[in-house]
PDB file of N, CA and C in Angstrom:
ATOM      1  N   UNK A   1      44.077   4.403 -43.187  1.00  0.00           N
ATOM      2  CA  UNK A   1      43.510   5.675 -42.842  1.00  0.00           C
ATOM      3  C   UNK A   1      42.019   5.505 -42.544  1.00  0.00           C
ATOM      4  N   UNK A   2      41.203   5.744 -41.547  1.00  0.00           N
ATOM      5  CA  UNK A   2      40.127   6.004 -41.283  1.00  0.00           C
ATOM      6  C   UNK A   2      39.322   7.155 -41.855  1.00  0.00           C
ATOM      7  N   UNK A   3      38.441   6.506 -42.076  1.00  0.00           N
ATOM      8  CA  UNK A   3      37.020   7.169 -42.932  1.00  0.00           C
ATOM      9  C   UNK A   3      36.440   7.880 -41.877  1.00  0.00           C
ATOM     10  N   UNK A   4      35.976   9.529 -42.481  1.00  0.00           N
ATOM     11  CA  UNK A   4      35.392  10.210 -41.426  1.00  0.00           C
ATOM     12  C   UNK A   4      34.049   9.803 -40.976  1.00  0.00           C
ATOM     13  N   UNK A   5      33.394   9.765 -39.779  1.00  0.00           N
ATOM     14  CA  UNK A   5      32.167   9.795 -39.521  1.00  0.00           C
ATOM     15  C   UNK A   5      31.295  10.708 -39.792  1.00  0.00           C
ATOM     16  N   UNK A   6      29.913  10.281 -40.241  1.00  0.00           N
ATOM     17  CA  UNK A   6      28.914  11.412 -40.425  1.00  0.00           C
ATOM     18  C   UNK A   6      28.625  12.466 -39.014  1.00  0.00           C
ATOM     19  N   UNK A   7      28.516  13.763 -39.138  1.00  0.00           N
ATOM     20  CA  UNK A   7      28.424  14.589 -38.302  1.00  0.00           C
ATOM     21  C   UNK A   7      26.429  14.443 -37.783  1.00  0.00           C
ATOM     22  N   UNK A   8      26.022  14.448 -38.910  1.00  0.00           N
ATOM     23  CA  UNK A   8      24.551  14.726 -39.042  1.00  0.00           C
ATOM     24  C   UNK A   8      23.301  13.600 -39.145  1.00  0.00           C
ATOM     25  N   UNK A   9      22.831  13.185 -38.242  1.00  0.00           N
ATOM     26  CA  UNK A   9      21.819  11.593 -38.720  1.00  0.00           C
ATOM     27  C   UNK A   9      20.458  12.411 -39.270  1.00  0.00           C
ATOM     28  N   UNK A  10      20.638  11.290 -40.495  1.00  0.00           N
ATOM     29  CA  UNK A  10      19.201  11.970 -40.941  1.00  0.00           C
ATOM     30  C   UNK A  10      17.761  11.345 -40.496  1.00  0.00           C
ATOM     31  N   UNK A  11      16.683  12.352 -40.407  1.00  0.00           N
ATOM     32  CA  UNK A  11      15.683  12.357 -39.756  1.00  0.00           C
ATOM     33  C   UNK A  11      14.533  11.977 -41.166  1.00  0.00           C
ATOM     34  N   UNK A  12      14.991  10.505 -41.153  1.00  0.00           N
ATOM     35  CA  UNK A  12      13.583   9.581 -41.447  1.00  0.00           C
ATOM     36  C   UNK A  12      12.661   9.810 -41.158  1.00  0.00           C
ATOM     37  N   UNK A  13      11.519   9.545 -41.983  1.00  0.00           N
ATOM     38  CA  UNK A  13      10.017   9.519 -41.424  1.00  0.00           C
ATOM     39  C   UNK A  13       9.832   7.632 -40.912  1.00  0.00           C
ATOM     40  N   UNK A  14       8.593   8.015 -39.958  1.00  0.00           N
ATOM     41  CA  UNK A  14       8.214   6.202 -39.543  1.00  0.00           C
ATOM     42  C   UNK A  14       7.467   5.768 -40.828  1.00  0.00           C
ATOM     43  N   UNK A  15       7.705   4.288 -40.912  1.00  0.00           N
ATOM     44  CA  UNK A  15       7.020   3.959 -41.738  1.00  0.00           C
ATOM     45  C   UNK A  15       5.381   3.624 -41.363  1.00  0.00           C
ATOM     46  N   UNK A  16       4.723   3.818 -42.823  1.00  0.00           N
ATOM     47  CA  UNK A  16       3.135   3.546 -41.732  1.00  0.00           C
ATOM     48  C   UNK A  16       2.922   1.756 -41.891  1.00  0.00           C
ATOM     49  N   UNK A  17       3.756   1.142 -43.064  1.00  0.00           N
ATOM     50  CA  UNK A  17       3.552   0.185 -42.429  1.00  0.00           C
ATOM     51  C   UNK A  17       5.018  -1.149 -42.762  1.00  0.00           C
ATOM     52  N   UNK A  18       4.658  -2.749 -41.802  1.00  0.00           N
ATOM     53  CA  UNK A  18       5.786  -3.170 -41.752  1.00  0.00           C
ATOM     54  C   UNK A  18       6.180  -2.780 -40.135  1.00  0.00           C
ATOM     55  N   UNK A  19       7.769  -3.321 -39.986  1.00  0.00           N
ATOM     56  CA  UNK A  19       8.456  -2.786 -38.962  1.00  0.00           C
ATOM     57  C   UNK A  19       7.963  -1.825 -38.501  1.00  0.00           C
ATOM     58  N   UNK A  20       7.627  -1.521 -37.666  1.00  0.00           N
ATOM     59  CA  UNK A  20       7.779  -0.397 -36.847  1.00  0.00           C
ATOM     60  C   UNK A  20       7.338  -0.153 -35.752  1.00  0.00           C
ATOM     61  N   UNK A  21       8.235   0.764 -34.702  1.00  0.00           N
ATOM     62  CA  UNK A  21       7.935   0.548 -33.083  1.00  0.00           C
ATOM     63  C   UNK A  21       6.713   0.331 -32.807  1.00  0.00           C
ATOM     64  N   UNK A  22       5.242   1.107 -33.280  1.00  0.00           N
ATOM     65  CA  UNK A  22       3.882   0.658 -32.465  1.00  0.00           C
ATOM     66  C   UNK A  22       3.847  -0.921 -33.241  1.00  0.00           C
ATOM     67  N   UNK A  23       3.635  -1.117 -34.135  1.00  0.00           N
ATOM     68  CA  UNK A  23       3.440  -2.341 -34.665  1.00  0.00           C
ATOM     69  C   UNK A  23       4.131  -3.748 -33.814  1.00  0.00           C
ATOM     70  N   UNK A  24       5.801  -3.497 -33.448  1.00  0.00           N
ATOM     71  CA  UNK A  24       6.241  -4.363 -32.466  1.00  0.00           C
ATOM     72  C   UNK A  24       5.443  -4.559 -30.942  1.00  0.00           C
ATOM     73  N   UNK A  25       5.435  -3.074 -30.828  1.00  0.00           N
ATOM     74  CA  UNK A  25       4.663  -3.000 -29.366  1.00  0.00           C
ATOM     75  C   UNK A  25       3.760  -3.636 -29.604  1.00  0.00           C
ATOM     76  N   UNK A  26       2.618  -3.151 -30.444  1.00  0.00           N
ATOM     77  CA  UNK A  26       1.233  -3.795 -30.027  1.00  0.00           C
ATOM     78  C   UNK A  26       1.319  -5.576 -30.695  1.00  0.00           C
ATOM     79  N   UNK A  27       2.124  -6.067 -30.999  1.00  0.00           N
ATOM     80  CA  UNK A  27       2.467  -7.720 -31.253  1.00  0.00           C
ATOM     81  C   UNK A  27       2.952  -8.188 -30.701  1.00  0.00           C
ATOM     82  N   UNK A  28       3.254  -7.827 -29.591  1.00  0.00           N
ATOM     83  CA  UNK A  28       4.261  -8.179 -27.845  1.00  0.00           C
ATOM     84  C   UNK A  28       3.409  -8.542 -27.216  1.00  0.00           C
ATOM     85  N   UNK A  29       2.537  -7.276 -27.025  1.00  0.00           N
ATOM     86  CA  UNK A  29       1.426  -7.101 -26.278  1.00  0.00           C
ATOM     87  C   UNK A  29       0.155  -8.279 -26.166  1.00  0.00           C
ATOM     88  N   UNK A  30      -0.036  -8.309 -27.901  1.00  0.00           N
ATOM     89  CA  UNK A  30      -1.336  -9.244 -27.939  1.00  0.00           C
ATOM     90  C   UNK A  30      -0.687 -10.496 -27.786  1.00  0.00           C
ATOM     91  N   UNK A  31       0.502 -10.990 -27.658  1.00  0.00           N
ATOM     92  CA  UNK A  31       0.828 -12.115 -27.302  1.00  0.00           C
ATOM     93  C   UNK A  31       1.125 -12.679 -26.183  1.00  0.00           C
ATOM     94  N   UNK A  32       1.475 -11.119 -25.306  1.00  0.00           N
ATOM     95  CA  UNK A  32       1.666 -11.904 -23.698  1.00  0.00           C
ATOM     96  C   UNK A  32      -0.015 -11.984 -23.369  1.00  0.00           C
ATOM     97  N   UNK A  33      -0.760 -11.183 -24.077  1.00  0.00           N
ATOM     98  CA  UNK A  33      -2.506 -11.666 -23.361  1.00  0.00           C
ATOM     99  C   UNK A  33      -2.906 -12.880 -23.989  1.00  0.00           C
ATOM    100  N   UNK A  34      -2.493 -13.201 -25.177  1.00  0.00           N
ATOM    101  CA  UNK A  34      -2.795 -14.701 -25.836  1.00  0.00           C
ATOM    102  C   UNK A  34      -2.133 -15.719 -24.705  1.00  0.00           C
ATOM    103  N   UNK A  35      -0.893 -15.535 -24.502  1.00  0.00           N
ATOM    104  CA  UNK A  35      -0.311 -16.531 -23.198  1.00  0.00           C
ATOM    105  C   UNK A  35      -1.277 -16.560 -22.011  1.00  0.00           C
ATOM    106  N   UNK A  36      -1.321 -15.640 -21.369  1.00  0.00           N
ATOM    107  CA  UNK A  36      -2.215 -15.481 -20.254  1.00  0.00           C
ATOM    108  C   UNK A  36      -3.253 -16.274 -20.530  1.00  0.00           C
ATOM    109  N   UNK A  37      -3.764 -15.632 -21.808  1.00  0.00           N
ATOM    110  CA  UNK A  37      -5.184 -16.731 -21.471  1.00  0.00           C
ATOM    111  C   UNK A  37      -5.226 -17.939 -22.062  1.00  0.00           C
ATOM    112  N   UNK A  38      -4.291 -17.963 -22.313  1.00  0.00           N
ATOM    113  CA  UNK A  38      -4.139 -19.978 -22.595  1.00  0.00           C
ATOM    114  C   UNK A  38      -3.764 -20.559 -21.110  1.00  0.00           C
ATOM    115  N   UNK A  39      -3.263 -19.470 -20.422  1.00  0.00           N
ATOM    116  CA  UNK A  39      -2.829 -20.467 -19.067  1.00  0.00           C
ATOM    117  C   UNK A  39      -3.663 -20.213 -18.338  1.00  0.00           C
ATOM    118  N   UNK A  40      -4.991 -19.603 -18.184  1.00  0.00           N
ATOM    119  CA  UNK A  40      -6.297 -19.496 -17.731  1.00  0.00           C
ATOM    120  C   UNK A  40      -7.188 -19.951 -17.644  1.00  0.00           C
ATOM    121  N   UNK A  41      -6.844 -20.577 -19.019  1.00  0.00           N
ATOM    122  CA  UNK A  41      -7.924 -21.390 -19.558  1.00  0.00           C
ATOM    123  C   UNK A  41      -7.431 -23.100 -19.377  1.00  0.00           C
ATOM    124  N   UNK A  42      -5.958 -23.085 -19.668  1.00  0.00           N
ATOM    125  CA  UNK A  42      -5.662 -24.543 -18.613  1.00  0.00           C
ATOM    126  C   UNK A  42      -5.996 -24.641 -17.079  1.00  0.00           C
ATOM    127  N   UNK A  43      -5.728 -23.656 -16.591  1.00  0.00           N
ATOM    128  CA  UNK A  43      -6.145 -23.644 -15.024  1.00  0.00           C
ATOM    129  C   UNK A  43      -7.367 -23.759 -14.684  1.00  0.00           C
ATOM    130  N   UNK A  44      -8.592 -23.339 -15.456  1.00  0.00           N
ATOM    131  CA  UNK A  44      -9.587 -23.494 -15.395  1.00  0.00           C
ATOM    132  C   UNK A  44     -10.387 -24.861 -15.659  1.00  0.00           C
ATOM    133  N   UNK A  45      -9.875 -25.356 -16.983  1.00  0.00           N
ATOM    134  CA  UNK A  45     -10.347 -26.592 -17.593  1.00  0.00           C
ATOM    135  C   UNK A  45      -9.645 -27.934 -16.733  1.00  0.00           C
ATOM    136  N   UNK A  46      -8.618 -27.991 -16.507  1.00  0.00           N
ATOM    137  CA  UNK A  46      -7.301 -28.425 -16.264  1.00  0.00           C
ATOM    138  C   UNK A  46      -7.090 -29.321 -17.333  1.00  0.00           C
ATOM    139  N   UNK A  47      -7.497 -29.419 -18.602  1.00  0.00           N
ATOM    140  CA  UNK A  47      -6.936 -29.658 -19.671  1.00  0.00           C
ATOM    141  C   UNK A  47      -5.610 -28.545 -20.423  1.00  0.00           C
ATOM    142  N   UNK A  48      -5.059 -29.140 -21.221  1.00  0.00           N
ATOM    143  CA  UNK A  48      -4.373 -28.403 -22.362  1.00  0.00           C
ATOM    144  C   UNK A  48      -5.215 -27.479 -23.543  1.00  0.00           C
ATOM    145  N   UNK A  49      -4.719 -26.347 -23.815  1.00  0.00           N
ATOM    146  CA  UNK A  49      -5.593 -25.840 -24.718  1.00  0.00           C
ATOM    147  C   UNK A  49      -5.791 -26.521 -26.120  1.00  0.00           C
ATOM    148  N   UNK A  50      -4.913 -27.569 -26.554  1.00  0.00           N
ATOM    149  CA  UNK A  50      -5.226 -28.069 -27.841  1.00  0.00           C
ATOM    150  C   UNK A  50      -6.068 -29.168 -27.371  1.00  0.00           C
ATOM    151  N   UNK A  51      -6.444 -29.629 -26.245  1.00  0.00           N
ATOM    152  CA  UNK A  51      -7.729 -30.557 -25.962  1.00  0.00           C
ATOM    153  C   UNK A  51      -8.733 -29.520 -25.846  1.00  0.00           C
ATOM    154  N   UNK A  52      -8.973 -28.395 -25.258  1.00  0.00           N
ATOM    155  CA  UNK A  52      -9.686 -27.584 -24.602  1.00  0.00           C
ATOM    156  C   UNK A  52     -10.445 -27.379 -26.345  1.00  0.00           C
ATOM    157  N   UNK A  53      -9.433 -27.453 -27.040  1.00  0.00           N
ATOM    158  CA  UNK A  53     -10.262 -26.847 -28.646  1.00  0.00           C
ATOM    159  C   UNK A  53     -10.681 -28.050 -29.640  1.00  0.00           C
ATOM    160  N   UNK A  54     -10.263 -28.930 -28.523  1.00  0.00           N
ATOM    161  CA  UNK A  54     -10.822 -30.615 -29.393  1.00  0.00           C
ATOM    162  C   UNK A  54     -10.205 -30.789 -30.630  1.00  0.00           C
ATOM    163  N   UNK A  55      -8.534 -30.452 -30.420  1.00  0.00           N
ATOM    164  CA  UNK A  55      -7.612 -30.439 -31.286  1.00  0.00           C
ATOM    165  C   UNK A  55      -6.949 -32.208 -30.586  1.00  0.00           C
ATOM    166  N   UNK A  56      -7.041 -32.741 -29.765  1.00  0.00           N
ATOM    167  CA  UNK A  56      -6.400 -33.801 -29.291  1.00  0.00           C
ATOM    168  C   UNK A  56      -7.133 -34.529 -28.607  1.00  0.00           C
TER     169      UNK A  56
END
C-alpha cells in the first residue's frame, strides 16, 4: 500500500549562514574571476602562475 503524499511544503526560512543560494552564487562567481585571471596572467607573463609566484 502506498503512503500518502504531503499536500503542503513547508516554508523554511534561508539560512544566514553555510549552504545557501547567495553563498553558492557568490563562490562560483569569485572562482570563474580567480580562473580568468590566472589565465591573464599566464598570457601576459607567458609563464605558469606557480612560477609567476616563484612557487617553481
Amino acid at each position: 500500500m502506498a503512503q500518502p503524499q504531503p499536500t503542503v511544503t513547508p516554508q523554511l526560512a534561508e539560512p544566514k549562514f553555510g549552504f545557501n543560494d547567495y553563498a553558492e552564487r557568490l563562490n562560483g562567481r569569485a572562482a570563474m574571476v580567480g580562473f580568468l585571471l590566472a589565465l591573464a596572467i599566464e598570457a601576459a607573463t607567458g609563464q605558469g602562475l606557480l612560477a609567476w609566484l616563484g612557487l617553481m
